[in-house]
Protein backbone atom coordinates (compact mmCIF):
# COMPACT_ATOMS: atom_id res chain seq x y z
CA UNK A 1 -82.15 27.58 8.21
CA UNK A 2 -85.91 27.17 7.05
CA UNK A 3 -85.16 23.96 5.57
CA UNK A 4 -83.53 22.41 8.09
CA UNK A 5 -86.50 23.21 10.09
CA UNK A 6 -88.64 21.63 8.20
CA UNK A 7 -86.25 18.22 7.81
CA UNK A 8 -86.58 18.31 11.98
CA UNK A 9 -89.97 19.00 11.72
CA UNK A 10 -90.56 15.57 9.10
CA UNK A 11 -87.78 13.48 11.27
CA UNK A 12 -89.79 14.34 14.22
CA UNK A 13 -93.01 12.93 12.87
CA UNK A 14 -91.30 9.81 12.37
CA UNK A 15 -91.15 7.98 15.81
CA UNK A 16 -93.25 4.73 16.70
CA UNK A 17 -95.93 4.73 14.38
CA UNK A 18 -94.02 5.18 10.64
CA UNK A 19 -91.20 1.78 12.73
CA UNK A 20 -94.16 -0.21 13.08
CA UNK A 21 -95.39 0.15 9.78
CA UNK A 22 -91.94 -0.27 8.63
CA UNK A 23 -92.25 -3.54 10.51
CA UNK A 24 -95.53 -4.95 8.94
CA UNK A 25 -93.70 -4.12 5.92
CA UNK A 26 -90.87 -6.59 6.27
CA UNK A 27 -93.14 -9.02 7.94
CA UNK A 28 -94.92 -9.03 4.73
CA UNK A 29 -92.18 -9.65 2.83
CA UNK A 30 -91.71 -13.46 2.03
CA UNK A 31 -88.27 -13.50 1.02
CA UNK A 32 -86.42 -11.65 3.41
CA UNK A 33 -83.12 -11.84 1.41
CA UNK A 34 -84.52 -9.62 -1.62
CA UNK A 35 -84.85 -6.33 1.19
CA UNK A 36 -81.44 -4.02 0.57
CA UNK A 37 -80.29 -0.47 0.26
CA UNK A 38 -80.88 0.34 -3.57
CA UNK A 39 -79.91 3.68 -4.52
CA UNK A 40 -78.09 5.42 -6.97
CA UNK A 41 -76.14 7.58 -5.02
CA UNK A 42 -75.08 9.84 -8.72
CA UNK A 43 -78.92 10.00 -9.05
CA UNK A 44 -80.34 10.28 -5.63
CA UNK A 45 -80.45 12.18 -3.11
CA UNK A 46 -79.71 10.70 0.89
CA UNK A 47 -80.67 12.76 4.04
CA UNK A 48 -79.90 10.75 7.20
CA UNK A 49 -80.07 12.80 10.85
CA UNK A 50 -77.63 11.15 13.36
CA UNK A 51 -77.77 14.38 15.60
CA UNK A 52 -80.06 12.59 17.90
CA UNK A 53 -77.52 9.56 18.64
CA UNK A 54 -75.77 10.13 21.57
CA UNK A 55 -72.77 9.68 19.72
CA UNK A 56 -70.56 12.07 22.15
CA UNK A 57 -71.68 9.93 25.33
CA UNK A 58 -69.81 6.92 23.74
CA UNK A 59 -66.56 6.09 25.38
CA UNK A 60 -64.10 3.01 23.73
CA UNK A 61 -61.84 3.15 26.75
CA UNK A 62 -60.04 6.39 25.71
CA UNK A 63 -62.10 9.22 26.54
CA UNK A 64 -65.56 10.68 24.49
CA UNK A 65 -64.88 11.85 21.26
CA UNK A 66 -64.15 15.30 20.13
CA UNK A 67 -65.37 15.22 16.62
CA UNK A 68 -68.20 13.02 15.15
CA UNK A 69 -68.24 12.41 11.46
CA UNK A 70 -67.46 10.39 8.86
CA UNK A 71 -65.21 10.16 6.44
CA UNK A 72 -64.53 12.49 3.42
CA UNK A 73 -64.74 10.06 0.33
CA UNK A 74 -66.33 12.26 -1.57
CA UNK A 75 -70.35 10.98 -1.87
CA UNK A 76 -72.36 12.88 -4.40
CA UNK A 77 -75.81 13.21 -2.99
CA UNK A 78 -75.54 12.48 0.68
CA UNK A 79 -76.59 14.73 3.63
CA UNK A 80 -75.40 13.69 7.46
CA UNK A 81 -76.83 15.63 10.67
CA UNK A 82 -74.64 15.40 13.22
CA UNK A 83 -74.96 16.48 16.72
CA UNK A 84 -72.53 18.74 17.98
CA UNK A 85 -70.47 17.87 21.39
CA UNK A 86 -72.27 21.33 22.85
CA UNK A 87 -75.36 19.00 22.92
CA UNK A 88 -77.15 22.62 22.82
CA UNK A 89 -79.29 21.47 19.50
CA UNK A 90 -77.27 22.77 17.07
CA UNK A 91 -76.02 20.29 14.07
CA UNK A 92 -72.97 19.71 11.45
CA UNK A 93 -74.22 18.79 8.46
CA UNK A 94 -71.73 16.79 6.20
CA UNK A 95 -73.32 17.09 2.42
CA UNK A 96 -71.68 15.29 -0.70
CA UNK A 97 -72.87 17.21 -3.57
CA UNK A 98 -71.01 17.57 -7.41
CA UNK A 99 -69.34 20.87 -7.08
CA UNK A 100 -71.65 22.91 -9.40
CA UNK A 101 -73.96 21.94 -6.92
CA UNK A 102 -72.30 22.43 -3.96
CA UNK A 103 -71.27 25.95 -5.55
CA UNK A 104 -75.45 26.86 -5.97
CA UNK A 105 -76.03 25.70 -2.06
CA UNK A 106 -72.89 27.85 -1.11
CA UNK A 107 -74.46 31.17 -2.44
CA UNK A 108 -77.95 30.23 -1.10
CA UNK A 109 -78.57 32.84 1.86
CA UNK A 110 -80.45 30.07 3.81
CA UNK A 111 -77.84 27.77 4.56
CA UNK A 112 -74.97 28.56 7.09
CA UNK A 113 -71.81 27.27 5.75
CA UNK A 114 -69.07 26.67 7.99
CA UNK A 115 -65.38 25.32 7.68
C-alpha cells in the first residue's frame, strides 16, 4: 500500500512542467526517426498508470465497458494501473513478473493481492 502511494505521489508530480521538458527534448533532437521505445523488457522494469484515463466513460456503440485491461501474454517486468469502473480511486494493477518473483511480491504484507 506504501508503495503505491508513493508511485501516485511521483505520477502526480509529473503534469505540465516534466511534458514540456519532454518537448524541448524532442525538439532538440535532429533526427526525429532515431526516438523509440528501447527496453529490455527481461531486464527492465515498466510502471505505466492508466487509472487516470477515463477508460470506463468510453462507449464503441455497445455500452461502457465492464473490465479494463489488457491482455495476459505473459510480460516479465511490466506494471499497469488501472482504474476501476467504481471510479472511487481505487486501482487494478496488472504486473508481469518471472514467477520467483511474483512468488516474493505475493508474500510481501504491503501489497494487496487479489484474483
Amino acid at each position: 500500500a506504501e508503495a503505491g502511494k508513493k508511485v501516485h505521489e511521483e505520477l502526480d508530480k509529473m503534469k505540465g512542467d516534466y511534458l514540456r521538458q519532454y518537448c524541448g527534448w524532442v525538439q532538440g533532437i535532429e533526427n526525429k526517426s532515431t526516438i523509440g521505445m528501447n527496453f529490455d523488457m527481461n531486464e527492465d522494469f515498466t510502471l505505466t498508470a492508466w487509472n487516470k484515463e477515463g477508460m470506463y466513460e468510453v462507449d464503441f456503440g455497445w455500452g461502457k465497458p465492464r473490465k479494463v485491461t489488457i491482455p495476459g501474454v505473459g510480460f516479465n517486468g511490466l506494471a499497469v494501473y488501472f482504474g476501476t469502473k467504481e471510479e472511487d480511486g481505487s486501482v487494478d494493477v496488472l504486473v508481469g513478473l518471472e514467477q520467483e518473483c511474483m512468488k516474493r511480491l505475493e508474500a510481501d504484507p504491503e501489497w494487496i493481492i487479489k484474483n
